[in-house]
PDB file of N, CA and C in Angstrom:
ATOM      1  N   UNK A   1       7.859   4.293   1.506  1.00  0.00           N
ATOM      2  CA  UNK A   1       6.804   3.982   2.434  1.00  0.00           C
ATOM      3  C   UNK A   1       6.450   5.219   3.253  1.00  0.00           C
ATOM      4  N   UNK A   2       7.642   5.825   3.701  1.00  0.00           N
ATOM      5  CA  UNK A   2       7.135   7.452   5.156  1.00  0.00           C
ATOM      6  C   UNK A   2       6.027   8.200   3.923  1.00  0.00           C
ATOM      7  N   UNK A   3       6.398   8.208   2.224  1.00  0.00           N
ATOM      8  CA  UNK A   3       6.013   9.350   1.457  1.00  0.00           C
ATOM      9  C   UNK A   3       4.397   8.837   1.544  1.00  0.00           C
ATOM     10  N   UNK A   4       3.822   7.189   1.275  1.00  0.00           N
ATOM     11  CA  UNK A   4       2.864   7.402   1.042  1.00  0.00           C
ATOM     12  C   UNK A   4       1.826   7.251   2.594  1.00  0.00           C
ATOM     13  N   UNK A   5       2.767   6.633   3.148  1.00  0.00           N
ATOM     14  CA  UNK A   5       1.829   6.996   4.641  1.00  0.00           C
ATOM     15  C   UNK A   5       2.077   7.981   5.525  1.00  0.00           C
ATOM     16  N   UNK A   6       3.037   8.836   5.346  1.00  0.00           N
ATOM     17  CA  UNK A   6       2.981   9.866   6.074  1.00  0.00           C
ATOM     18  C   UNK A   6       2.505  10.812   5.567  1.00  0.00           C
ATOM     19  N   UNK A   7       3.525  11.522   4.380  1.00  0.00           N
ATOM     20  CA  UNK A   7       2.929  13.109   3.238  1.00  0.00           C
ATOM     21  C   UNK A   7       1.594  12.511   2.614  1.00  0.00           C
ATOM     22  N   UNK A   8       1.383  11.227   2.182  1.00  0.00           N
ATOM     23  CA  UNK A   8       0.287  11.735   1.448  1.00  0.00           C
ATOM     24  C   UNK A   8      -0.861  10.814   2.092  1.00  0.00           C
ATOM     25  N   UNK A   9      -0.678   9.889   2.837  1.00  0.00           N
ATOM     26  CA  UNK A   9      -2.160   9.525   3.792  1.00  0.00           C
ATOM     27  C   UNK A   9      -1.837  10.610   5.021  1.00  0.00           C
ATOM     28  N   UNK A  10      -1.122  11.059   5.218  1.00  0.00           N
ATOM     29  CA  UNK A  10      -1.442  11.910   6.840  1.00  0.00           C
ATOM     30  C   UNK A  10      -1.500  11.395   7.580  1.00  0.00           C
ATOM     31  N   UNK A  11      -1.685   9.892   8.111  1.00  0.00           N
ATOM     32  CA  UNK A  11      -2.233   9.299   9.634  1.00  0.00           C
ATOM     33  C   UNK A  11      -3.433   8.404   9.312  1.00  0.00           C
ATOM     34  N   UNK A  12      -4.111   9.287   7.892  1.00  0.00           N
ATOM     35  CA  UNK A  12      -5.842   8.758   8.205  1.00  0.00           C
ATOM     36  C   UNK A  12      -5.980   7.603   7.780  1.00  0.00           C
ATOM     37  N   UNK A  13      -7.020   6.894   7.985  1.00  0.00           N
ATOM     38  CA  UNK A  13      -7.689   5.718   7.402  1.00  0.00           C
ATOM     39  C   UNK A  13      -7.941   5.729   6.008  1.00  0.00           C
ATOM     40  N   UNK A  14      -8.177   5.030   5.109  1.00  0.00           N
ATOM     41  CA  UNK A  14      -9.283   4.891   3.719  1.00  0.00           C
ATOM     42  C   UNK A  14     -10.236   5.074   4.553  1.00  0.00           C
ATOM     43  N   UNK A  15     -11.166   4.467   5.576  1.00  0.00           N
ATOM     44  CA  UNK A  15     -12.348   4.859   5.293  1.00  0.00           C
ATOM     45  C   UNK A  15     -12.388   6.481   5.931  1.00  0.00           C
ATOM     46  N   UNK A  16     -11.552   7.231   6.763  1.00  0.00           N
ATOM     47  CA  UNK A  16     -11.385   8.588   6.737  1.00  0.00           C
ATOM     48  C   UNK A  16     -11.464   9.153   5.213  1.00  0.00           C
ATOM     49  N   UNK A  17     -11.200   8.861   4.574  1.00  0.00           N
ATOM     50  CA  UNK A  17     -10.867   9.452   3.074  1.00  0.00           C
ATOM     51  C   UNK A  17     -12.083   9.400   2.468  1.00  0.00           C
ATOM     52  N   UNK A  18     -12.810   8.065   2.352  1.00  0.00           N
ATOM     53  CA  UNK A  18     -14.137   8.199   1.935  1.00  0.00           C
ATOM     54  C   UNK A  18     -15.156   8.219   2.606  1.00  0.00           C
ATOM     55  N   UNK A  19     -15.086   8.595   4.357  1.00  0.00           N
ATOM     56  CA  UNK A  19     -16.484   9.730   4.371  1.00  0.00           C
ATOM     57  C   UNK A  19     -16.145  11.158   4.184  1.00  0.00           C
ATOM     58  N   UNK A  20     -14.668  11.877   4.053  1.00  0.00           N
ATOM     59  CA  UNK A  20     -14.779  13.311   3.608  1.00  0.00           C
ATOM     60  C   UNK A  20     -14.265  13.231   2.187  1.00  0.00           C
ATOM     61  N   UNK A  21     -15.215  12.177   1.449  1.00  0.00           N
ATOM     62  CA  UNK A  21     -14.710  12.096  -0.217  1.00  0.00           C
ATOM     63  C   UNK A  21     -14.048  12.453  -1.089  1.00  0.00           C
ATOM     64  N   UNK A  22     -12.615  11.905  -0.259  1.00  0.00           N
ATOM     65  CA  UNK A  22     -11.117  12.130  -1.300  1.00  0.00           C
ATOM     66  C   UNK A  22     -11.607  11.492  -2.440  1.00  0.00           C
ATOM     67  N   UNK A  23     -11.305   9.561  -1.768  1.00  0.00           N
ATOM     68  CA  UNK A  23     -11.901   8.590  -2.659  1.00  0.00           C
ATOM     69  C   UNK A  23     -13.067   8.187  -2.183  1.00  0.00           C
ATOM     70  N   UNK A  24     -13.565   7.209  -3.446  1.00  0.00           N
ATOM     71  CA  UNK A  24     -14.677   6.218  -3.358  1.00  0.00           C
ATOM     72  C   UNK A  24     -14.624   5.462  -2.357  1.00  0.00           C
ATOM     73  N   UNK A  25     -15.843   4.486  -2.402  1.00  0.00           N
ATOM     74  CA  UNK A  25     -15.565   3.175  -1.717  1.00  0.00           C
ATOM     75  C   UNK A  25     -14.994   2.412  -2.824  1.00  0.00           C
ATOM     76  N   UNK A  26     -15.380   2.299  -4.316  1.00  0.00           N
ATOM     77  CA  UNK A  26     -14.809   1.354  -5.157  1.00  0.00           C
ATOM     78  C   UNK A  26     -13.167   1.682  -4.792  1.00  0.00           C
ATOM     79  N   UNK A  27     -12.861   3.287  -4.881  1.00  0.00           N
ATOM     80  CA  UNK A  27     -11.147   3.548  -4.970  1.00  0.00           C
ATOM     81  C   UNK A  27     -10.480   2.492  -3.627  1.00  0.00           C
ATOM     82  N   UNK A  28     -11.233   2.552  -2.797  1.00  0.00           N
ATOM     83  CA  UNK A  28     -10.630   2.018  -1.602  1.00  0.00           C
ATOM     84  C   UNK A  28     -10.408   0.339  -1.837  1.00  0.00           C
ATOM     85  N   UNK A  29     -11.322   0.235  -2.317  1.00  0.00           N
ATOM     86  CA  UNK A  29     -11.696  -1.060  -1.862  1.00  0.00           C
ATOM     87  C   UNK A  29     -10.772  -2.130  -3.364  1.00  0.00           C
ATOM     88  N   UNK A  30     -10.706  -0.918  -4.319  1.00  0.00           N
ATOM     89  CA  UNK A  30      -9.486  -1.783  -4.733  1.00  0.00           C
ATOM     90  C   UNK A  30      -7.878  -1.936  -4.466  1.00  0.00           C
ATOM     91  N   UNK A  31      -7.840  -0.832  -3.425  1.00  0.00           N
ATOM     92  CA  UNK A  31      -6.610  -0.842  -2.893  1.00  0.00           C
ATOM     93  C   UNK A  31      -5.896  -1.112  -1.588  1.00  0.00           C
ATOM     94  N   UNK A  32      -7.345  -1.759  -0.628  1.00  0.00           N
ATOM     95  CA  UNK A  32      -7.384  -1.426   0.474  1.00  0.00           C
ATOM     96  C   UNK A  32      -6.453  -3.078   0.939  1.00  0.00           C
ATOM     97  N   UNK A  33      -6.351  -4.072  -0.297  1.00  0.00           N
ATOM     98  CA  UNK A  33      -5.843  -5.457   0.538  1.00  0.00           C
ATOM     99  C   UNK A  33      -4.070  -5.516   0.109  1.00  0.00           C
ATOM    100  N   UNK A  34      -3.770  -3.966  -1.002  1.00  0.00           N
ATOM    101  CA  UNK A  34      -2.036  -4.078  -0.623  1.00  0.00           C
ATOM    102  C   UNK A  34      -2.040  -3.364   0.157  1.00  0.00           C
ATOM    103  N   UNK A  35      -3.174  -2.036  -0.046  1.00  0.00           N
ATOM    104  CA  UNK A  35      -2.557  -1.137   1.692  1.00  0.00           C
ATOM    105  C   UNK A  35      -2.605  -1.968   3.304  1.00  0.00           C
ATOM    106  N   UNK A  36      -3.474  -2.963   3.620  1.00  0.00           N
ATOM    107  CA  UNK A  36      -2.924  -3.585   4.210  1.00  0.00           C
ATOM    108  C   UNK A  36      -1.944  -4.478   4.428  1.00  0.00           C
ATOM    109  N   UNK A  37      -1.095  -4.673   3.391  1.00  0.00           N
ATOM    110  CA  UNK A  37      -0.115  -5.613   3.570  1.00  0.00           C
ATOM    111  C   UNK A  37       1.069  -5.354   3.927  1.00  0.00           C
ATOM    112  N   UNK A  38       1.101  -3.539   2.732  1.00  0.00           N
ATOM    113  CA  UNK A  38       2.274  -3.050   2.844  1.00  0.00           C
ATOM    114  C   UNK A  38       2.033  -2.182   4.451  1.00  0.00           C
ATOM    115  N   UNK A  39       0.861  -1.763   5.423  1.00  0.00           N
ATOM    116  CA  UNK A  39       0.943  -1.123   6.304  1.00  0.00           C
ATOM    117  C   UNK A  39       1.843  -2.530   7.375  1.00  0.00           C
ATOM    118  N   UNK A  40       1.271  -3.639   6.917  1.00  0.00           N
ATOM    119  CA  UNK A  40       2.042  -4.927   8.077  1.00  0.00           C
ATOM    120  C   UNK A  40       3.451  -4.957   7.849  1.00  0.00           C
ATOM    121  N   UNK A  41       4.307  -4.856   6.629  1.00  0.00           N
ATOM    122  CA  UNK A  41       4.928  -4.869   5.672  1.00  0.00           C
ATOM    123  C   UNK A  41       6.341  -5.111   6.886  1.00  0.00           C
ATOM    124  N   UNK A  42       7.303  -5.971   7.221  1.00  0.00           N
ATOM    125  CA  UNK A  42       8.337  -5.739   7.993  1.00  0.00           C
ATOM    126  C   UNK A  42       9.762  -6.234   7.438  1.00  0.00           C
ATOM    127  N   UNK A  43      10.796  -5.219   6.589  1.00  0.00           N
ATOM    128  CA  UNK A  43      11.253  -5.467   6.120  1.00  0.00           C
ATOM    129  C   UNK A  43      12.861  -6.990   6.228  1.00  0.00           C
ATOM    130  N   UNK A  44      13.121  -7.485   5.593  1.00  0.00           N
ATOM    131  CA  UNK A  44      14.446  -8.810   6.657  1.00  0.00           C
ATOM    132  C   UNK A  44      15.549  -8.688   7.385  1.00  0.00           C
ATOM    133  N   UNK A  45      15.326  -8.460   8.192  1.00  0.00           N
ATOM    134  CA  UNK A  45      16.157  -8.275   9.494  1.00  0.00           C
ATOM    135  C   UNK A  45      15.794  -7.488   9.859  1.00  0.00           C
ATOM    136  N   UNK A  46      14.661  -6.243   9.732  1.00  0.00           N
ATOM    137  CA  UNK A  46      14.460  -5.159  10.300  1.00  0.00           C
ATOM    138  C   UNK A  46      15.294  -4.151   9.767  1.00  0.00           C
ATOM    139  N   UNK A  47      15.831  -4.638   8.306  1.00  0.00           N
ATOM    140  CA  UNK A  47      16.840  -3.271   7.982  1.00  0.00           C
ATOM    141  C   UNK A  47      16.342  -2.883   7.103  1.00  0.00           C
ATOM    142  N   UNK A  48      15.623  -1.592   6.840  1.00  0.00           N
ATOM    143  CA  UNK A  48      15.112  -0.931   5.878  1.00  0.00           C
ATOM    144  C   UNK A  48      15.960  -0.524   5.214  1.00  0.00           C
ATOM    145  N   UNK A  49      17.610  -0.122   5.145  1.00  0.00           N
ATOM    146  CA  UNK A  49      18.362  -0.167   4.285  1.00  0.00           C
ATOM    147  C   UNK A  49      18.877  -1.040   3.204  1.00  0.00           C
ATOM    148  N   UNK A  50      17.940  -2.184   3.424  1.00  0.00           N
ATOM    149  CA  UNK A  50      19.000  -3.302   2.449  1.00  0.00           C
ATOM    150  C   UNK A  50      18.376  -3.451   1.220  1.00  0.00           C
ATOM    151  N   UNK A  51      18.451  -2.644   0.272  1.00  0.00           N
ATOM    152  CA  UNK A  51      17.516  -2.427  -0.786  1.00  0.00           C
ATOM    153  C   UNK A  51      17.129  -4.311  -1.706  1.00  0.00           C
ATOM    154  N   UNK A  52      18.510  -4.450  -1.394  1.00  0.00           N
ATOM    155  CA  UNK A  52      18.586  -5.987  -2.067  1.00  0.00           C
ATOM    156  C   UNK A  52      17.825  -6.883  -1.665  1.00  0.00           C
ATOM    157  N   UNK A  53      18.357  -7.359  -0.161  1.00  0.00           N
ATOM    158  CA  UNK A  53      17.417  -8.282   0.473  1.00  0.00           C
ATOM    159  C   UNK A  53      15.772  -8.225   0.464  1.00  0.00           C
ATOM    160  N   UNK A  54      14.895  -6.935   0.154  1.00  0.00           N
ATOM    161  CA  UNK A  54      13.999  -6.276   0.165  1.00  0.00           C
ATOM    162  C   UNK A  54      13.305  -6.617  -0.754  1.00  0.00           C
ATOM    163  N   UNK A  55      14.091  -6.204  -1.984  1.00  0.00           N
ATOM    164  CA  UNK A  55      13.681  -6.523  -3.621  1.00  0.00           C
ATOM    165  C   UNK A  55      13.575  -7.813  -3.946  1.00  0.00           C
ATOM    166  N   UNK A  56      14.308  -8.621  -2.570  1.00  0.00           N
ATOM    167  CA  UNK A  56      14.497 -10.243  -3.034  1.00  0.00           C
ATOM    168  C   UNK A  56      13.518 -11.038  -1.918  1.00  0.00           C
ATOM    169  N   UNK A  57      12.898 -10.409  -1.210  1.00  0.00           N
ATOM    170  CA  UNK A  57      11.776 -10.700  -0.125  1.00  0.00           C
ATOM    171  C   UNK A  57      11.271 -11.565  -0.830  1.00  0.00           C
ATOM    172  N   UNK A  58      10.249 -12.836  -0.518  1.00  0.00           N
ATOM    173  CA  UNK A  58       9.187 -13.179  -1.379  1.00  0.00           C
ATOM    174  C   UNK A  58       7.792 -11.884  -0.868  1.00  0.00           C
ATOM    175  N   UNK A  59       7.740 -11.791   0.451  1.00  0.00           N
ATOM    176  CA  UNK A  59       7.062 -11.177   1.192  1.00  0.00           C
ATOM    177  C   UNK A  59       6.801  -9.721   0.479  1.00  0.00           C
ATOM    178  N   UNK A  60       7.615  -9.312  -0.037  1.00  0.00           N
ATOM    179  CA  UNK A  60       8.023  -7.910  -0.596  1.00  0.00           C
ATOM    180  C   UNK A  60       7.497  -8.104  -2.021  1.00  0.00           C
ATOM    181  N   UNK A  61       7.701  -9.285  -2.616  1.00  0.00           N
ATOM    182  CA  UNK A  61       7.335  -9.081  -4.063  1.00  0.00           C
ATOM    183  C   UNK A  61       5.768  -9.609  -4.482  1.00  0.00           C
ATOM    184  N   UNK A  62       5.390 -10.172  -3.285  1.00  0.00           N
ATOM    185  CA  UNK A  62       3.929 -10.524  -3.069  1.00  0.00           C
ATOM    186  C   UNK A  62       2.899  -9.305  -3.209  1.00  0.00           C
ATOM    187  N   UNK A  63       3.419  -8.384  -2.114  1.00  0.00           N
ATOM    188  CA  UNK A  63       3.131  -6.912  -2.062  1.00  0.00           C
ATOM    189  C   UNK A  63       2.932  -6.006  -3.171  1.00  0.00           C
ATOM    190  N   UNK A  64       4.352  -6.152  -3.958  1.00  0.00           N
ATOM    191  CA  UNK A  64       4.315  -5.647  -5.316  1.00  0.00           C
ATOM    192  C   UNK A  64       3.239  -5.990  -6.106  1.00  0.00           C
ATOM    193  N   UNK A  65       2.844  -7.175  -6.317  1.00  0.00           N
ATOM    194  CA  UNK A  65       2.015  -7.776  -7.606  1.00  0.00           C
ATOM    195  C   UNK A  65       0.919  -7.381  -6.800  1.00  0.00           C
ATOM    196  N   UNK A  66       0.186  -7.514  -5.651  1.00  0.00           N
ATOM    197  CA  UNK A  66      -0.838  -6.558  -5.011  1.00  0.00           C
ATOM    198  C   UNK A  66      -1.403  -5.264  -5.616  1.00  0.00           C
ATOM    199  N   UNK A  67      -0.057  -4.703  -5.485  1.00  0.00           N
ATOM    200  CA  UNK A  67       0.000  -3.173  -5.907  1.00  0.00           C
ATOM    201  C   UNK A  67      -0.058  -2.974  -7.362  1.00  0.00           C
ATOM    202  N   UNK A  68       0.184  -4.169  -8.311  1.00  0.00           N
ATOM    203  CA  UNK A  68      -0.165  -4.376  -9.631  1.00  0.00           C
ATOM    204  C   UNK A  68      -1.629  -4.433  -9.884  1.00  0.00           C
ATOM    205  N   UNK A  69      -1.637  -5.352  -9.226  1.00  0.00           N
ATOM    206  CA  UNK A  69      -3.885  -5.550  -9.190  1.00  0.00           C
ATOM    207  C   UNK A  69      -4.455  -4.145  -8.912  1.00  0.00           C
ATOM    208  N   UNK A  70      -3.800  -3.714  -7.487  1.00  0.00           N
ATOM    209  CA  UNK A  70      -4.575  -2.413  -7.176  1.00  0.00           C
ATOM    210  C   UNK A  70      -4.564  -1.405  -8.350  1.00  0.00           C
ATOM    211  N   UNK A  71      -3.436  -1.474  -9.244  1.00  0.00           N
ATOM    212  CA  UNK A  71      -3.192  -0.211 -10.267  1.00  0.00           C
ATOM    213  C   UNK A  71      -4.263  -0.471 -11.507  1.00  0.00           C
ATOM    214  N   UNK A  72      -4.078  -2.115 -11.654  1.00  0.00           N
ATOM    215  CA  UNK A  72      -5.260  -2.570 -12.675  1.00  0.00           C
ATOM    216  C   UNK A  72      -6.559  -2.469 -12.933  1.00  0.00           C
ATOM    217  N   UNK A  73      -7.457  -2.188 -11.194  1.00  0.00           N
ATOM    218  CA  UNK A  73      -8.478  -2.459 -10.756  1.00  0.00           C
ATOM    219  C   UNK A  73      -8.802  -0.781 -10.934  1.00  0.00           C
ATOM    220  N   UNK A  74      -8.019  -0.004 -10.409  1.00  0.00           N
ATOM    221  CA  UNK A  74      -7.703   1.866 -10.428  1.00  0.00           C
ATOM    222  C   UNK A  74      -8.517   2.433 -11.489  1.00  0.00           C
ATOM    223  N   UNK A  75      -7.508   1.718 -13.003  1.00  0.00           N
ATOM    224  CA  UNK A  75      -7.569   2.097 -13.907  1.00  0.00           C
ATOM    225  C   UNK A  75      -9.110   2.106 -14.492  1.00  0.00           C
ATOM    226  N   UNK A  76      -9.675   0.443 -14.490  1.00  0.00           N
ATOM    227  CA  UNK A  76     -11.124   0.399 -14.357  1.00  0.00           C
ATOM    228  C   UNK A  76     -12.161   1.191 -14.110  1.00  0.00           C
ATOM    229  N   UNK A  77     -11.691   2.147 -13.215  1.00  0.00           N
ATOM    230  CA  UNK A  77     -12.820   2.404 -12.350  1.00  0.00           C
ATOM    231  C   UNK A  77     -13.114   4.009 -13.064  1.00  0.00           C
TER     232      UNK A  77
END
């Protein structure tokens, strides 16, 4: 999570990204409803160490299949 919202979003928004045209609006907009989920994203108990409990989230694996669509929708475009 720090890698893709810190090193590689920086801070910024999607729509920061597509008015100085990293991405599209299509790029965004197919990715923009796991990036919000995983930005809400709070792992169980608050322990980001528990790789298990995490992987066994329903909350967590909801996210995942998100991030499946988003990769599906990607590819499309």
């Amino acid at each position: 999570m720090c890698c893709y919202f810190d090193d590689l979003l920086c801070g910024m928004s999607y729509n920061q990204f597509v008015e100085n045209g990293y991405v599209s609006k299509q790029e965004k907009d197919a990715v923009i409803e796991w990036h919000t989920a995983l930005d809400s994203y709070n792992s169980p108990g608050n322990d980001d160490y528990d790789d298990a409990a995490i992987l066994n989230d329903p909350e967590w694996i909801r996210i995942a299949a998100l991030g499946a669509v988003a990769w599906e929708k990607l590819q499309l475009l």
